[in-house]
PDB file of N, CA and C in Angstrom:
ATOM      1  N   UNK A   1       9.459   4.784  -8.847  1.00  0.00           N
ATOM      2  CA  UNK A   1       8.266   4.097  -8.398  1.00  0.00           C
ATOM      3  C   UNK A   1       7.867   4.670  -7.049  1.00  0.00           C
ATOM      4  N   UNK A   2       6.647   4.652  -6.768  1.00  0.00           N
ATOM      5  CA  UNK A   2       6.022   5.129  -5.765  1.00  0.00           C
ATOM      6  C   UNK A   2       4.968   4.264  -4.791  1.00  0.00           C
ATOM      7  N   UNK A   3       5.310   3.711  -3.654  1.00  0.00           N
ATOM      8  CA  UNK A   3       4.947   2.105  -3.231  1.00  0.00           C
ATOM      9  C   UNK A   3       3.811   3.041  -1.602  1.00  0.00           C
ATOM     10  N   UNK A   4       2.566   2.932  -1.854  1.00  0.00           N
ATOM     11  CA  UNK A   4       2.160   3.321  -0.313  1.00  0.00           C
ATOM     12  C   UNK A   4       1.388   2.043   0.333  1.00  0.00           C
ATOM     13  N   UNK A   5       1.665   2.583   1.886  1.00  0.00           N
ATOM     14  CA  UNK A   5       1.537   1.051   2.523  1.00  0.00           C
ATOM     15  C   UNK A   5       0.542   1.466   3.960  1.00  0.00           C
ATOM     16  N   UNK A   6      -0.472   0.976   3.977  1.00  0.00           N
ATOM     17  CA  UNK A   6      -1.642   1.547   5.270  1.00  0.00           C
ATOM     18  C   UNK A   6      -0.601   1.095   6.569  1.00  0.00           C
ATOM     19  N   UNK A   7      -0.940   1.709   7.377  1.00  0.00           N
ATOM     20  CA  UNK A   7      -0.368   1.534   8.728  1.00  0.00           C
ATOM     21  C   UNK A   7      -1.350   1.609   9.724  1.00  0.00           C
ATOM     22  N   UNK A   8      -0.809   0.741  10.972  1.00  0.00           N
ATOM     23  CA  UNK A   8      -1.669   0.982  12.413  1.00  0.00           C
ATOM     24  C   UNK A   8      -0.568   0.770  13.177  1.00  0.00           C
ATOM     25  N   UNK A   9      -0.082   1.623  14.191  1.00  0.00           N
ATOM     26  CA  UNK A   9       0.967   1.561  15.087  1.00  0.00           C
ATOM     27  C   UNK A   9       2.216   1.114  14.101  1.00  0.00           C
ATOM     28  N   UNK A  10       1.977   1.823  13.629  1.00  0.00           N
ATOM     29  CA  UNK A  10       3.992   2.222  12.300  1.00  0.00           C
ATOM     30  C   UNK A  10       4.061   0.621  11.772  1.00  0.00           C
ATOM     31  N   UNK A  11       3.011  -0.348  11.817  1.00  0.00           N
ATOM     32  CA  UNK A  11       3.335  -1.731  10.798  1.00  0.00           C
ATOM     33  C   UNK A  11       1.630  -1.705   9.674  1.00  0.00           C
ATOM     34  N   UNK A  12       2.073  -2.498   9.021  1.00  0.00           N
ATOM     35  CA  UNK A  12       1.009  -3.066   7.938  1.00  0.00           C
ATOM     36  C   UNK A  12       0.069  -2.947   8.907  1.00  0.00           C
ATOM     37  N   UNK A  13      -1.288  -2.661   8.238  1.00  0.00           N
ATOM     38  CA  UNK A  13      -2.548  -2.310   8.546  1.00  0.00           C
ATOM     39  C   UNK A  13      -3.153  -3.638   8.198  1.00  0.00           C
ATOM     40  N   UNK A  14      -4.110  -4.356   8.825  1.00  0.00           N
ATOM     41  CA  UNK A  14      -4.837  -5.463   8.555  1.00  0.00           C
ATOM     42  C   UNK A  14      -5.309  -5.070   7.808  1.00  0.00           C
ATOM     43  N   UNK A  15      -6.159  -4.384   7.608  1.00  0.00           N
ATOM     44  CA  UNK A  15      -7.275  -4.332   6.951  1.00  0.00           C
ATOM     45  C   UNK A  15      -7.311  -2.638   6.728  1.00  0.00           C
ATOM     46  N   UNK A  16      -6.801  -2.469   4.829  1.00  0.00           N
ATOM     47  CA  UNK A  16      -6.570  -1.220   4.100  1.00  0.00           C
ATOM     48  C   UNK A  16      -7.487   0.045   4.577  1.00  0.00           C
ATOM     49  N   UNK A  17      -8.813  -0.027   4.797  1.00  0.00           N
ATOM     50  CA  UNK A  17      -9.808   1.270   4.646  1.00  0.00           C
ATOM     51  C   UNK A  17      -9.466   1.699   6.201  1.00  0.00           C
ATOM     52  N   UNK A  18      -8.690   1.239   7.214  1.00  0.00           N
ATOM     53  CA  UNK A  18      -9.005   1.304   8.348  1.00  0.00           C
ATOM     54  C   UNK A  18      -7.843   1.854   8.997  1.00  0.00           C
ATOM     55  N   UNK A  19      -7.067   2.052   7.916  1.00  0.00           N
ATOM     56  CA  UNK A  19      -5.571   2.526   8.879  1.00  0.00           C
ATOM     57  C   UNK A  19      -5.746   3.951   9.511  1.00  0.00           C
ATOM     58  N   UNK A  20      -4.660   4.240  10.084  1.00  0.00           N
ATOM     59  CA  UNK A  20      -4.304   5.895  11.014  1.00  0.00           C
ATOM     60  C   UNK A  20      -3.594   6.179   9.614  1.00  0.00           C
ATOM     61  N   UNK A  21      -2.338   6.128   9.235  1.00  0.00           N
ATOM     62  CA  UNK A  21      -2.108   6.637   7.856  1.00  0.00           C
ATOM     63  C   UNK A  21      -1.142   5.900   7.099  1.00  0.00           C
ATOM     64  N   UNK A  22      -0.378   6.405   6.094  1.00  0.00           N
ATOM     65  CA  UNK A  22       0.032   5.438   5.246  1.00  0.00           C
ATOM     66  C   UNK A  22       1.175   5.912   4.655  1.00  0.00           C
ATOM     67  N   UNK A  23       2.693   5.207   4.599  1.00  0.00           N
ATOM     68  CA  UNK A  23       3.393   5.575   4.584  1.00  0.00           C
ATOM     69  C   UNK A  23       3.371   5.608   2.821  1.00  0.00           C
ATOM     70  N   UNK A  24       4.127   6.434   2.379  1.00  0.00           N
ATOM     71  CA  UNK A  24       3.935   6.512   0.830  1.00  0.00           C
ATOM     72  C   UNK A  24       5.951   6.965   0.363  1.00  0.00           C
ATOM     73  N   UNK A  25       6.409   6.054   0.124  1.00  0.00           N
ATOM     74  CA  UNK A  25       7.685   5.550  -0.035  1.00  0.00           C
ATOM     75  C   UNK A  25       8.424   5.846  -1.754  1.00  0.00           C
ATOM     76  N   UNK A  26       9.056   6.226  -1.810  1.00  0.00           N
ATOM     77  CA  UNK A  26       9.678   6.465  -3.333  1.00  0.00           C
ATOM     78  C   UNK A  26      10.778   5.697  -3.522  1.00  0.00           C
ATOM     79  N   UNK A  27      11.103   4.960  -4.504  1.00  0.00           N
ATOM     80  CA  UNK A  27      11.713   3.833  -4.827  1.00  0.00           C
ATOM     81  C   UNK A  27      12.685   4.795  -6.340  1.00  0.00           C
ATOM     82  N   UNK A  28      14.120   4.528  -5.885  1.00  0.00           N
ATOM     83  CA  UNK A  28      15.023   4.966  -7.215  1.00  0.00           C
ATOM     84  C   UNK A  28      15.017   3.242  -8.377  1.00  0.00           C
ATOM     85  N   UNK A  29      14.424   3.867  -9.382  1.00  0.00           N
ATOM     86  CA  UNK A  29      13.898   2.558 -10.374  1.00  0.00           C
ATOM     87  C   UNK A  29      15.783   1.759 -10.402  1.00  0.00           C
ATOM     88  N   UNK A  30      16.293   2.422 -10.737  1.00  0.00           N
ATOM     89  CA  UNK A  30      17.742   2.038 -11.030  1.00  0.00           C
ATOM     90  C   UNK A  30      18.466   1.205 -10.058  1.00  0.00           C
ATOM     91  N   UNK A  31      18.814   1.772  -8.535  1.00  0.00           N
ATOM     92  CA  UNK A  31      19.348   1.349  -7.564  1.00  0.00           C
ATOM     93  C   UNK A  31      18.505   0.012  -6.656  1.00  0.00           C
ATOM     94  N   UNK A  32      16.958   0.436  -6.583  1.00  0.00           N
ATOM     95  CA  UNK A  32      16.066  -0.405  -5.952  1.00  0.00           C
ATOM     96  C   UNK A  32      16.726   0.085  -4.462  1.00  0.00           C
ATOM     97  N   UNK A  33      16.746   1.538  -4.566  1.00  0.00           N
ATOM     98  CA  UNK A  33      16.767   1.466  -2.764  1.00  0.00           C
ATOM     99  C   UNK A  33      15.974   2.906  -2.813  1.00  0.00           C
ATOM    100  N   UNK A  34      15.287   3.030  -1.409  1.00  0.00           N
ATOM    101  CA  UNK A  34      14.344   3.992  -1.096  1.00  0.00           C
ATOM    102  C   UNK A  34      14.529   5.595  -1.248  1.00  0.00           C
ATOM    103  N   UNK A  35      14.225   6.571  -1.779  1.00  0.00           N
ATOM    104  CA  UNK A  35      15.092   7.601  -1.487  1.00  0.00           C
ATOM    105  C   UNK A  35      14.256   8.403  -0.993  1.00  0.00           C
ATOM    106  N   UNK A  36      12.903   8.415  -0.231  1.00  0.00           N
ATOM    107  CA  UNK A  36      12.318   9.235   0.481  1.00  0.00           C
ATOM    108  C   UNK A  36      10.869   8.385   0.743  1.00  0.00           C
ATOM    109  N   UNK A  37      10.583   8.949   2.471  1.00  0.00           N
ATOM    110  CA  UNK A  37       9.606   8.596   2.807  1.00  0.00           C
ATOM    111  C   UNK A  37       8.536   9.560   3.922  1.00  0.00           C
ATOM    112  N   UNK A  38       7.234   9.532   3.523  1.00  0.00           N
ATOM    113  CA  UNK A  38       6.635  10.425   4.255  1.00  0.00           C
ATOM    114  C   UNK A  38       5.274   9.457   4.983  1.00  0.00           C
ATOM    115  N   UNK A  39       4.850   9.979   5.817  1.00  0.00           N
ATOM    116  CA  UNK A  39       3.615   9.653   6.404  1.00  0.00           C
ATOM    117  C   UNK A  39       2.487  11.034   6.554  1.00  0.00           C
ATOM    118  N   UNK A  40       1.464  10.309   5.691  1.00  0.00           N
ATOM    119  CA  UNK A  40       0.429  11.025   5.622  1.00  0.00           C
ATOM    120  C   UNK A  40      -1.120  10.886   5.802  1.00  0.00           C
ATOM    121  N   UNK A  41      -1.816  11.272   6.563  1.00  0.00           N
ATOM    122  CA  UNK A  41      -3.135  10.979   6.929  1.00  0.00           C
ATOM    123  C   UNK A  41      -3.673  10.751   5.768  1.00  0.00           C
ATOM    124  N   UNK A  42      -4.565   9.307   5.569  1.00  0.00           N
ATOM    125  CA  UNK A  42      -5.924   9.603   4.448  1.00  0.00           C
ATOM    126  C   UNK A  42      -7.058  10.497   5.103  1.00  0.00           C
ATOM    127  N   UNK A  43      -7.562  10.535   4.029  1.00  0.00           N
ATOM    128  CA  UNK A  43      -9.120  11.240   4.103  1.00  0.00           C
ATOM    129  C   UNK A  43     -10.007  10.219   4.828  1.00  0.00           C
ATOM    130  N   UNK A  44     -10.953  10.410   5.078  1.00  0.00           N
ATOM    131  CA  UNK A  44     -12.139  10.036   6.119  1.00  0.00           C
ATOM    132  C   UNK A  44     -12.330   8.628   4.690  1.00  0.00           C
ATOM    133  N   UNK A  45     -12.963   7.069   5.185  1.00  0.00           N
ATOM    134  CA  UNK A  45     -12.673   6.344   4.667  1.00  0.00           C
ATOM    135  C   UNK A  45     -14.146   6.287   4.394  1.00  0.00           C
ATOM    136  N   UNK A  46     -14.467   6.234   2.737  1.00  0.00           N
ATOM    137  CA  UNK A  46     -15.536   6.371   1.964  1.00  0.00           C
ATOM    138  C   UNK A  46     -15.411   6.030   0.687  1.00  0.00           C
ATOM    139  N   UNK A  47     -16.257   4.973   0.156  1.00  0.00           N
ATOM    140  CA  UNK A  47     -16.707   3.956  -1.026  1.00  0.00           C
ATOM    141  C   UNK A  47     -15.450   4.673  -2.047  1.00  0.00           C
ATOM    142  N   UNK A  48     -14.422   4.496  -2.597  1.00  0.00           N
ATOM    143  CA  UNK A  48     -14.142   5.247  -3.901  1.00  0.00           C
ATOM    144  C   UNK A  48     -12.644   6.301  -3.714  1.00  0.00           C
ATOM    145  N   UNK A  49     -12.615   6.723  -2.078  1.00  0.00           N
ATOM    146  CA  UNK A  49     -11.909   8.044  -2.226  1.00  0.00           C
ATOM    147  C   UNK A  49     -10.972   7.585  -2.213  1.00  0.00           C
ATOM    148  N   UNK A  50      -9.947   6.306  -1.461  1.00  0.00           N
ATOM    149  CA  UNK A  50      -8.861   6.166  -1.422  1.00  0.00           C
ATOM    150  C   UNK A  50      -7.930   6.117  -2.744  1.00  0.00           C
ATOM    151  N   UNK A  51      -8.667   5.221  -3.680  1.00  0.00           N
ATOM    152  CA  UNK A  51      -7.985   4.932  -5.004  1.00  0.00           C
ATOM    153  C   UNK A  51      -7.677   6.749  -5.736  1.00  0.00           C
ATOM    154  N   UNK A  52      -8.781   7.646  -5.474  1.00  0.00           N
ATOM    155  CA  UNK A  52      -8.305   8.336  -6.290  1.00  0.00           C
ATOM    156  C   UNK A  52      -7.532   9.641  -5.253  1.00  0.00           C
ATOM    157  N   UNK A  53      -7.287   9.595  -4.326  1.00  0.00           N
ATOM    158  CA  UNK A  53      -6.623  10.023  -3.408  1.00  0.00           C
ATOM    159  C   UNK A  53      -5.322   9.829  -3.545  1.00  0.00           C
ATOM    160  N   UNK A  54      -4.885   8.605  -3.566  1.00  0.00           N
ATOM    161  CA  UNK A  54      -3.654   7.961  -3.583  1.00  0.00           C
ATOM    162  C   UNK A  54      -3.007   8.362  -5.075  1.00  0.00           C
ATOM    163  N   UNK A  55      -4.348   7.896  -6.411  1.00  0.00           N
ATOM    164  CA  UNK A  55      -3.927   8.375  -7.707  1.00  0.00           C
ATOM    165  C   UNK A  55      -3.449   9.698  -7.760  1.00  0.00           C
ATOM    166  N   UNK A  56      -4.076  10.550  -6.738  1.00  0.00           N
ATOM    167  CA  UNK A  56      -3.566  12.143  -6.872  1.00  0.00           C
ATOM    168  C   UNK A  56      -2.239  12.092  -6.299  1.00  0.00           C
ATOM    169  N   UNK A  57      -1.804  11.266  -5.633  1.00  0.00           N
ATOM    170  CA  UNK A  57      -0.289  11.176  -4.719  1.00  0.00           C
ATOM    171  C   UNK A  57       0.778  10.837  -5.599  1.00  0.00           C
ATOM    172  N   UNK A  58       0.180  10.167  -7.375  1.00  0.00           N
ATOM    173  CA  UNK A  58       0.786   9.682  -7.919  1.00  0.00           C
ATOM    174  C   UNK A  58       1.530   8.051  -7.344  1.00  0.00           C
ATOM    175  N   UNK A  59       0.965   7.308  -6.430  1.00  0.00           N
ATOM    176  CA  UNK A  59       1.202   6.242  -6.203  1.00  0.00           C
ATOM    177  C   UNK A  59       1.088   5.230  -7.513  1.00  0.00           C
ATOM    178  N   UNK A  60       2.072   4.538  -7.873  1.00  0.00           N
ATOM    179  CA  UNK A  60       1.842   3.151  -8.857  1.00  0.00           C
ATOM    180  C   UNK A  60       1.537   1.946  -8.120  1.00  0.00           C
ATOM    181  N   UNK A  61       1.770   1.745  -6.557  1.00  0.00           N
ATOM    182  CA  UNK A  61       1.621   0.592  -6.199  1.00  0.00           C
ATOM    183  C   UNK A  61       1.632   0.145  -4.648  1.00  0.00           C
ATOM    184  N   UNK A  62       0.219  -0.240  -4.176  1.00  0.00           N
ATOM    185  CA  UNK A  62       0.018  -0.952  -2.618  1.00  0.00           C
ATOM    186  C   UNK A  62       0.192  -2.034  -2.193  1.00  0.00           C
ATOM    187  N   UNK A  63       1.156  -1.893  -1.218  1.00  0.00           N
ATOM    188  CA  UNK A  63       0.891  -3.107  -0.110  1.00  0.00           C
ATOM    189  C   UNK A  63       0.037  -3.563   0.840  1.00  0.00           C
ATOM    190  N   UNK A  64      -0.404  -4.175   0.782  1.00  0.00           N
ATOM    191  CA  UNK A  64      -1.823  -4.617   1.636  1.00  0.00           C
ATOM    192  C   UNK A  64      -1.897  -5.399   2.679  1.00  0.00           C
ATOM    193  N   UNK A  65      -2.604  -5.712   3.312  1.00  0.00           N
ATOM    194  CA  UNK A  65      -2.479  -7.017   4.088  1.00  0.00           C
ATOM    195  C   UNK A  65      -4.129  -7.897   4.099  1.00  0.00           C
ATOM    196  N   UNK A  66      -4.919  -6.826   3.407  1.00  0.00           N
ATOM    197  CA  UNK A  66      -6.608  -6.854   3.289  1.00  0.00           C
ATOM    198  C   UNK A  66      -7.075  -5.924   2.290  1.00  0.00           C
ATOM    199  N   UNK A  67      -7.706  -6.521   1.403  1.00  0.00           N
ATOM    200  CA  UNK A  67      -8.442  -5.284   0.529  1.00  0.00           C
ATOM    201  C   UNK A  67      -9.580  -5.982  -0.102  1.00  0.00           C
ATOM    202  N   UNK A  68     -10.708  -5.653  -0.166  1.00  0.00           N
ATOM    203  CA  UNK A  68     -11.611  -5.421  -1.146  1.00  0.00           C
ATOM    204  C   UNK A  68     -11.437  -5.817  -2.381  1.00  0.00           C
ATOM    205  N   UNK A  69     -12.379  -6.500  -3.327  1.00  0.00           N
ATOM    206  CA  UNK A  69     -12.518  -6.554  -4.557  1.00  0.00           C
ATOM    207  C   UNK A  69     -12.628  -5.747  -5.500  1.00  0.00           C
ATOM    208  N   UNK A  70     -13.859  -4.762  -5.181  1.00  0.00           N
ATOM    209  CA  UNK A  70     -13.976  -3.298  -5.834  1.00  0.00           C
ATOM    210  C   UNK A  70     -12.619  -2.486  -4.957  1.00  0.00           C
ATOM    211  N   UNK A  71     -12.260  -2.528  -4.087  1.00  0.00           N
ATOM    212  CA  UNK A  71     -11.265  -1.328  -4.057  1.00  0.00           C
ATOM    213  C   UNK A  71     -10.149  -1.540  -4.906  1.00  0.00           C
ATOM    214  N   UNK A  72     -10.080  -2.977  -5.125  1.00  0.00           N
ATOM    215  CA  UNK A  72      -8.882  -3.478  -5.847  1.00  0.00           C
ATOM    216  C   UNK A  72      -8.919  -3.078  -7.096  1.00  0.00           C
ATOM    217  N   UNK A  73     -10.643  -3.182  -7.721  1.00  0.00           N
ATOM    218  CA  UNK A  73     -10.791  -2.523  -9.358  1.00  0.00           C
ATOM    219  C   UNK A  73     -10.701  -1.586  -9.280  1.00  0.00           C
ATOM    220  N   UNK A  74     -10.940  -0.663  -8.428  1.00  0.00           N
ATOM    221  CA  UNK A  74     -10.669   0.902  -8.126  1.00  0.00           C
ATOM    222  C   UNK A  74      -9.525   1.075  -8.783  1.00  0.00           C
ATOM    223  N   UNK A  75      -8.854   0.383  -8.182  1.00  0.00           N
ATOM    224  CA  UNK A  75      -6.896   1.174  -7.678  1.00  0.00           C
ATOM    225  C   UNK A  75      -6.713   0.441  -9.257  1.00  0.00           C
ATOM    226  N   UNK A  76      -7.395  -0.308  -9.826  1.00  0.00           N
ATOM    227  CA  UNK A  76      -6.648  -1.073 -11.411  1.00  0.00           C
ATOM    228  C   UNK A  76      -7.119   0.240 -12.084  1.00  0.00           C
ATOM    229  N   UNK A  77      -8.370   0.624 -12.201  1.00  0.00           N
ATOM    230  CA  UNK A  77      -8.959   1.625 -12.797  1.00  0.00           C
ATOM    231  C   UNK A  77      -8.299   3.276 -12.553  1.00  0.00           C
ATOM    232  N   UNK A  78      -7.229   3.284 -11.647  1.00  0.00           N
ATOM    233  CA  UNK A  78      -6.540   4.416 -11.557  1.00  0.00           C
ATOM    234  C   UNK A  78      -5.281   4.213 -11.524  1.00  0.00           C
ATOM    235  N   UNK A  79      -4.838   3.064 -12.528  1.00  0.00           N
ATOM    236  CA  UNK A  79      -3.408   2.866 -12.882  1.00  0.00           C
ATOM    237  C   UNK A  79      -2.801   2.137 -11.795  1.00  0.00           C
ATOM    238  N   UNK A  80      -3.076   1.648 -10.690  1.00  0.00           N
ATOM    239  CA  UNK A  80      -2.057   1.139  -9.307  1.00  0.00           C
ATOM    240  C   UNK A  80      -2.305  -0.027  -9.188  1.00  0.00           C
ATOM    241  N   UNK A  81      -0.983  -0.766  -8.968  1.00  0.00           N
ATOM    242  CA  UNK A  81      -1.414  -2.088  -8.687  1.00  0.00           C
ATOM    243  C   UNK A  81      -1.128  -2.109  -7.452  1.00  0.00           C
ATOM    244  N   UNK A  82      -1.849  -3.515  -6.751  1.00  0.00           N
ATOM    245  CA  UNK A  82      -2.145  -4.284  -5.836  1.00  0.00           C
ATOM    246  C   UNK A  82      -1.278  -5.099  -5.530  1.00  0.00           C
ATOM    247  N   UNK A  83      -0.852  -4.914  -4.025  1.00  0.00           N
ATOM    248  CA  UNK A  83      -0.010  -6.721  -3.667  1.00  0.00           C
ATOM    249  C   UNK A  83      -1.246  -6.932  -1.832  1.00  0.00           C
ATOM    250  N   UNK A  84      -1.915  -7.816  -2.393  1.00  0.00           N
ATOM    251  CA  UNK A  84      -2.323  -8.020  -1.115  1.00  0.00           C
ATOM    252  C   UNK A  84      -2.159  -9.505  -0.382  1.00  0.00           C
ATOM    253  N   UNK A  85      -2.260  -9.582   0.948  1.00  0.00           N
ATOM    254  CA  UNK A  85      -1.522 -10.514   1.836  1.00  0.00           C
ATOM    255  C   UNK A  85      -0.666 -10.762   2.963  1.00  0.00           C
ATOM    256  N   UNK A  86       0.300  -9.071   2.146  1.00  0.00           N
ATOM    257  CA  UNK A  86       1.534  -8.615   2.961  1.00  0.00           C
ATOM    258  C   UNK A  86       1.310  -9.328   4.537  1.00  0.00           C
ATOM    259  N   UNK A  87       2.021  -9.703   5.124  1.00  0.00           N
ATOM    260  CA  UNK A  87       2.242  -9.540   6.330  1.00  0.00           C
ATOM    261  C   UNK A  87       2.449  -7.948   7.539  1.00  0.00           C
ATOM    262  N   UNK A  88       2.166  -8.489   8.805  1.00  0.00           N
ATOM    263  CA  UNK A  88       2.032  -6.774   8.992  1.00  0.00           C
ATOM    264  C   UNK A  88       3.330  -6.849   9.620  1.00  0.00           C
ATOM    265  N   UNK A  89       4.280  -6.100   8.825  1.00  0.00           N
ATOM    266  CA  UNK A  89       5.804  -5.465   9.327  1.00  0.00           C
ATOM    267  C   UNK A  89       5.858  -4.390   9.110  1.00  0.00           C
ATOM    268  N   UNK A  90       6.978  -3.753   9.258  1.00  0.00           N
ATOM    269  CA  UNK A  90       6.939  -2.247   9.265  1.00  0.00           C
ATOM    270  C   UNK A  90       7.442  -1.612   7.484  1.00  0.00           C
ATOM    271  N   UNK A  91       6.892  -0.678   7.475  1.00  0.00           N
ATOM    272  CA  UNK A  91       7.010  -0.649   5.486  1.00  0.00           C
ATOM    273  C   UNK A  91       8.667  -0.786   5.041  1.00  0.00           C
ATOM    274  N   UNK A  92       9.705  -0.010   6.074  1.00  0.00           N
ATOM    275  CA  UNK A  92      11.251  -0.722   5.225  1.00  0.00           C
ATOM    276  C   UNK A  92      11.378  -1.888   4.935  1.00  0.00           C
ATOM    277  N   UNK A  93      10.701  -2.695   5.915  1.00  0.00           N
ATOM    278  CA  UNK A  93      10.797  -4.634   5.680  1.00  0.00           C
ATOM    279  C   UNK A  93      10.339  -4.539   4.696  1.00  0.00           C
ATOM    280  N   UNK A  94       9.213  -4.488   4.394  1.00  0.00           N
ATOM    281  CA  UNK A  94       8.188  -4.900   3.550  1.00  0.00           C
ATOM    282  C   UNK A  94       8.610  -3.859   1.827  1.00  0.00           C
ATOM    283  N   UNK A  95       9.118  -3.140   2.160  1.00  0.00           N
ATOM    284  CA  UNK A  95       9.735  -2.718   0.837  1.00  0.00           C
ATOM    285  C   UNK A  95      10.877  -3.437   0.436  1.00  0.00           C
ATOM    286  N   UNK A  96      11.906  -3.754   1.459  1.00  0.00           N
ATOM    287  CA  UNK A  96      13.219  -4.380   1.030  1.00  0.00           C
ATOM    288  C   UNK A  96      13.064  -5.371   0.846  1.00  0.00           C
ATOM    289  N   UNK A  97      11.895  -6.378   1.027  1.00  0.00           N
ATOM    290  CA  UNK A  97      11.496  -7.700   0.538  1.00  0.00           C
ATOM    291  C   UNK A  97      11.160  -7.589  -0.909  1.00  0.00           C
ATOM    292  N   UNK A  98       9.874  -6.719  -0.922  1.00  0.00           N
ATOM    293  CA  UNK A  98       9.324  -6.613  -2.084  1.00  0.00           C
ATOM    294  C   UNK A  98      10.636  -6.108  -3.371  1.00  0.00           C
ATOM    295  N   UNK A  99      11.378  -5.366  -3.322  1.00  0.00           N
ATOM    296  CA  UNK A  99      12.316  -4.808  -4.183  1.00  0.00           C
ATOM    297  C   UNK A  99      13.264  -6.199  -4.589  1.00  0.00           C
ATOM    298  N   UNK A 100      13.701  -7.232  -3.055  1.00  0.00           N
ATOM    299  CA  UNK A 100      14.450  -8.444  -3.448  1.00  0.00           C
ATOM    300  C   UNK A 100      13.858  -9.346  -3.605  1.00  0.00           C
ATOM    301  N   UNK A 101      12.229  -9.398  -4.230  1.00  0.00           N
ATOM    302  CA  UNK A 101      11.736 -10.236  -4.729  1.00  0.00           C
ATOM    303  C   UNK A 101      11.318 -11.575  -3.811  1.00  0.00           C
ATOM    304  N   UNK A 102      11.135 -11.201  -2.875  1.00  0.00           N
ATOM    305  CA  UNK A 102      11.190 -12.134  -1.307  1.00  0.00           C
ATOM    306  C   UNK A 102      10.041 -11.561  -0.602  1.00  0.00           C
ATOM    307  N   UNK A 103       8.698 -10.600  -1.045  1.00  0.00           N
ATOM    308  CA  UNK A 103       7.925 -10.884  -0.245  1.00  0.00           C
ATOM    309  C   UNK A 103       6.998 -11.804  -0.059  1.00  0.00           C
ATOM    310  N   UNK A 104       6.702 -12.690   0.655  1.00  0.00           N
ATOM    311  CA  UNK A 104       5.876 -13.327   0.924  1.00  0.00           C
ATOM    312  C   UNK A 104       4.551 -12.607   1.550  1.00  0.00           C
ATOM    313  N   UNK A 105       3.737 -13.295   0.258  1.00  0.00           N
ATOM    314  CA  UNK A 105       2.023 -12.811   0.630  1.00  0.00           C
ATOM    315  C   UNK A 105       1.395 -14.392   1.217  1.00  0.00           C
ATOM    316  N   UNK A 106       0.164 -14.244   2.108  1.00  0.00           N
ATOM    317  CA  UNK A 106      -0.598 -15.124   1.902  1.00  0.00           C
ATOM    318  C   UNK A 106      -1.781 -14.412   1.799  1.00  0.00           C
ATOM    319  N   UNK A 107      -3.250 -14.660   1.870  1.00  0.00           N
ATOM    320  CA  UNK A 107      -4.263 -15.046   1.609  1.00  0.00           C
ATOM    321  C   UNK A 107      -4.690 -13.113   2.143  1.00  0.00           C
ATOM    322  N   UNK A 108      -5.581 -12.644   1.142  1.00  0.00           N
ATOM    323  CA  UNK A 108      -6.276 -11.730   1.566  1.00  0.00           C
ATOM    324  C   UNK A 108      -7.629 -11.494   2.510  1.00  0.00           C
ATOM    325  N   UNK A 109      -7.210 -10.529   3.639  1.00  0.00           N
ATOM    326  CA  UNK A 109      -8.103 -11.308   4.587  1.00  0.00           C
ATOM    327  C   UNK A 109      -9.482 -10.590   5.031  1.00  0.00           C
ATOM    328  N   UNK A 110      -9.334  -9.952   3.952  1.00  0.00           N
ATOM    329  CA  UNK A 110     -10.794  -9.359   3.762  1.00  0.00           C
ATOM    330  C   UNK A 110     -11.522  -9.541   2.759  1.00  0.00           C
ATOM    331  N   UNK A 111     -12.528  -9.949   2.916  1.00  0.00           N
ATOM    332  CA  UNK A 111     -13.879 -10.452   2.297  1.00  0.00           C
ATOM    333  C   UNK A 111     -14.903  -9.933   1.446  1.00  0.00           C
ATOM    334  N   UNK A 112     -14.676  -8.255   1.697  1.00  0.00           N
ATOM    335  CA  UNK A 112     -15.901  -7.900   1.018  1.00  0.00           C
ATOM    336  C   UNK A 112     -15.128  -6.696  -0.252  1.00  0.00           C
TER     337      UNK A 112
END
């Protein structure tokens, strides 16, 4: 599995289209522990590109803390699912939650 997560100052990004970059994390399906992680700039943030940006990264799945409705059908429409709500921690938290079934989301906090 392949889990990417927006960042601003190395934690969760409020709000997805707006991060500096995004850590994009590889998950061993078997063990549920991380076995590589990179940070990589997105592209300039425009209607459409992220979902298929990320689809080219081969990502299956975002952590959020804010997203969009259409970006959300985006990312369904290019195979990736969505967890939005995340809290903003730094992506090992927020992976080792998510893997032990302990992340807590609340409310997505973007609107449009």
């Amino acid at each position: 599995m392949r889990i990417a997560i927006p960042l601003t100052a190395g934690k969760l990004s409020s709000h997805f289209g707006h991060c500096e970059q995004f850590a994009i994390i590889d998950i061993d399906n078997d063990s549920k522990n991380i076995k590589s992680q990179e940070l990589v700039e997105p592209p300039a943030h425009e209607p459409g590109v992220l979902p298929r940006w990320l689809a080219g990264l081969h990502v299956d799945l975002i952590i959020a803390g804010g997203m969009g409705q259409r970006a959300q059908q985006l990312f369904a429409e290019n195979n990736i699912d969505v967890v939005v709500g995340a809290p903003d921690n730094e992506p090992q938290e927020l992976i080792s939650q998510y893997l032990a079934g302990q992340l807590k989301t609340g409310q997505n906090i973007c609107d449009h």
